[in-house]
N, C-alpha and C. Protein backbone atom coordinates (compact mmCIF):
# COMPACT_ATOMS: atom_id res chain seq x y z
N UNK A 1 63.47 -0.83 -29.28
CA UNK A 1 62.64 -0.15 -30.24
C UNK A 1 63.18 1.27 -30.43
N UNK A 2 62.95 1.60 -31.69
CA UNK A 2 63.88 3.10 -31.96
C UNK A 2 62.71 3.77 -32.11
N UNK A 3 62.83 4.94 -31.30
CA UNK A 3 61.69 5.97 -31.16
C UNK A 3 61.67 6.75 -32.29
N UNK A 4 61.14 7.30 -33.14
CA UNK A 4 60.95 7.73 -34.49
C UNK A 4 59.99 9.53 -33.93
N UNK A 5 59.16 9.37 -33.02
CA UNK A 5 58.19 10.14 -33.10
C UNK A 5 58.12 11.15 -31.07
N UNK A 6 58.47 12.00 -31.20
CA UNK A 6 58.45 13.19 -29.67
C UNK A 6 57.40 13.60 -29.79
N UNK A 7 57.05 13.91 -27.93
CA UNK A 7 56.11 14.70 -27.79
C UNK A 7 56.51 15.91 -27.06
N UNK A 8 56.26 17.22 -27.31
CA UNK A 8 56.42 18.24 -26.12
C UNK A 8 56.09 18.07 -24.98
N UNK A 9 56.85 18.46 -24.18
CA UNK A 9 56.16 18.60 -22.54
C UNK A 9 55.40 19.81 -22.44
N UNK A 10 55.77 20.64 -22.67
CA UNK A 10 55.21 22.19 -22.73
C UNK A 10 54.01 22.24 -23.45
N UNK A 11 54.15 22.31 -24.59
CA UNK A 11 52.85 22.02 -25.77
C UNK A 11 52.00 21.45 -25.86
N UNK A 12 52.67 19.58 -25.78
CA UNK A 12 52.25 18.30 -26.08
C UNK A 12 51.87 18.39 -27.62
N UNK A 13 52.52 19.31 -28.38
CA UNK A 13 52.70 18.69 -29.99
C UNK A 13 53.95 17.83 -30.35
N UNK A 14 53.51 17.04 -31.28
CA UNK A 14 54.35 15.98 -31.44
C UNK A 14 55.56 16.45 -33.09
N UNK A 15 56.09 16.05 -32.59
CA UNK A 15 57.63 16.67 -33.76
C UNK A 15 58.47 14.76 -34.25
N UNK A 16 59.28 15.03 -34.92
CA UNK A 16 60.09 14.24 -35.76
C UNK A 16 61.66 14.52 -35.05
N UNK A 17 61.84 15.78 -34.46
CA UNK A 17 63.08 16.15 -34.00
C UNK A 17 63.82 15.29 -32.86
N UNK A 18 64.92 15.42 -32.79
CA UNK A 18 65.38 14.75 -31.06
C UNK A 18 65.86 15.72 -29.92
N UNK A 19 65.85 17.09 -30.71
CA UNK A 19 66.77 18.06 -29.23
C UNK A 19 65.52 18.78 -29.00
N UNK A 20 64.95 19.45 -29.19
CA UNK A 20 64.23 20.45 -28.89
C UNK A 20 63.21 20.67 -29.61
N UNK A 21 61.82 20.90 -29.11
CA UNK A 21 60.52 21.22 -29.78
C UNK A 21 60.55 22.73 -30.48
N UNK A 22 60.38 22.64 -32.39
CA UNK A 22 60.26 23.17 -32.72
C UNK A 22 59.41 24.47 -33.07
N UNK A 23 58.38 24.27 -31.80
CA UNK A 23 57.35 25.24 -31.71
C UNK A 23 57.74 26.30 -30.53
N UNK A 24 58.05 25.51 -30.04
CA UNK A 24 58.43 26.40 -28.28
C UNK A 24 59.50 25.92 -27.66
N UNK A 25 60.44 25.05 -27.81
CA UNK A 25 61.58 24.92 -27.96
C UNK A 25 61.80 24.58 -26.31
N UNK A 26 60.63 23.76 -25.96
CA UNK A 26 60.64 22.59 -24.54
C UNK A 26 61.36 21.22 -25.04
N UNK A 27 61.51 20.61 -24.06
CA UNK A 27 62.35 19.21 -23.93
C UNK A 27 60.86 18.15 -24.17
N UNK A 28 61.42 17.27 -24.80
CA UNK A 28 61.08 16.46 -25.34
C UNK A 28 60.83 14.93 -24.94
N UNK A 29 60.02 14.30 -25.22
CA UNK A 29 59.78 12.98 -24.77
C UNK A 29 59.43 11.83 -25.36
N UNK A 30 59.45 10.71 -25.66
CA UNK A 30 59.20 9.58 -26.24
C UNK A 30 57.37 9.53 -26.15
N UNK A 31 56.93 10.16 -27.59
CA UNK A 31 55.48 9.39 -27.73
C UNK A 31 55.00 8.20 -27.02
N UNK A 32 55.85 7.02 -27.29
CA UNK A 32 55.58 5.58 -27.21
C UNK A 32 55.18 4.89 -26.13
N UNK A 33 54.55 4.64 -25.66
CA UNK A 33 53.68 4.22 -24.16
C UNK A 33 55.23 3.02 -23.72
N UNK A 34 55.34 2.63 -22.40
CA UNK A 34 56.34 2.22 -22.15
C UNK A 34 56.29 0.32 -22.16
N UNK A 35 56.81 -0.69 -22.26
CA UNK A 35 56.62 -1.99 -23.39
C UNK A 35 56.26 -2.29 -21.52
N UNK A 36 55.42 -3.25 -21.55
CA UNK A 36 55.11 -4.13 -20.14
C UNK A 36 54.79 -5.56 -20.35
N UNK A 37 56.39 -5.94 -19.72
CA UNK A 37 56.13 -7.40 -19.33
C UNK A 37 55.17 -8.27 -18.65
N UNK A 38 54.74 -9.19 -18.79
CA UNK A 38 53.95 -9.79 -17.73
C UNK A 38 54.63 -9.87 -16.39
N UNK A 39 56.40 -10.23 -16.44
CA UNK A 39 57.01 -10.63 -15.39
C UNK A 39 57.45 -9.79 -14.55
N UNK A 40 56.76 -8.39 -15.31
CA UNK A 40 57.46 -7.42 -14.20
C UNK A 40 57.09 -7.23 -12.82
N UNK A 41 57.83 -6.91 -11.90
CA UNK A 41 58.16 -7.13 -10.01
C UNK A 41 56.77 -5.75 -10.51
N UNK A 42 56.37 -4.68 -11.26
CA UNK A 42 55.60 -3.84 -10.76
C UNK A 42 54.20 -3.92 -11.23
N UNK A 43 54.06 -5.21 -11.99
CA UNK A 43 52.86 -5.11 -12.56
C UNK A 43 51.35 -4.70 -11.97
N UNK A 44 51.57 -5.51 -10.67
CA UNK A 44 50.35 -5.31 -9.57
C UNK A 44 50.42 -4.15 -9.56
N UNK A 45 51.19 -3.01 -9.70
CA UNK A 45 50.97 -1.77 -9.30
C UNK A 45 50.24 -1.07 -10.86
N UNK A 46 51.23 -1.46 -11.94
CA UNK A 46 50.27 -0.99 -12.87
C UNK A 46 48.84 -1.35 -13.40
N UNK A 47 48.39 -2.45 -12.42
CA UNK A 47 46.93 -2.57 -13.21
C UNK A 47 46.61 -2.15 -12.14
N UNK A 48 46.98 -1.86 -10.51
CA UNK A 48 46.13 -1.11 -9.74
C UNK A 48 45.69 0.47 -10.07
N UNK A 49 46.53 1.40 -10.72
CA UNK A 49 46.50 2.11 -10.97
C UNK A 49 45.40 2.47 -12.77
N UNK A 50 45.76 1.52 -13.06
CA UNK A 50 45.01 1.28 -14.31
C UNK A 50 43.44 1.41 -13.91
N UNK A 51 42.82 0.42 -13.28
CA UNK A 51 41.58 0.67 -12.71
C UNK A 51 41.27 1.63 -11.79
N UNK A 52 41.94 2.39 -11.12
CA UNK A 52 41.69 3.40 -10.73
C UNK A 52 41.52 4.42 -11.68
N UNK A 53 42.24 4.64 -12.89
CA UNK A 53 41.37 5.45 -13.87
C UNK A 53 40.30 5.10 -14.63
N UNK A 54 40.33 3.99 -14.77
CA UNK A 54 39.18 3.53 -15.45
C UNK A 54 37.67 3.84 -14.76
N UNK A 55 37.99 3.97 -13.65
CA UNK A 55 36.82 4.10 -12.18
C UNK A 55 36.46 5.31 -12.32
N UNK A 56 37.54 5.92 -12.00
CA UNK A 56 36.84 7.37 -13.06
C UNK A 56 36.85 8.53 -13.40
């Protein structure tokens, strides 16, 4: 998947750019939540963690 859309680390405003955030000129990161297999070796860990925020 081709990432189209950054978020600041510094800011957390989101830009169109790929080098550097145009507001404050922090490094940058992929908007896009990360794709999860069913088959992945870490899944148990991500839904443990999942319900632990959900909890609260």
């Amino acid at each position: 998947m081709k990432t189209l859309i950054y978020k600041c680390v510094n800011c957390g405003r989101y830009t169109l750019k790929k080098d550097r955030c145009m507001y404050c000129g922090g490094e940058l990161k992929s908007a896009h939540p990360p794709n999860i297999s069913l088959q992945s070796k870490i899944l148990s860990l991500i839904i443990k963690e999942r319900r632990k925020v959900r909890e609260s």
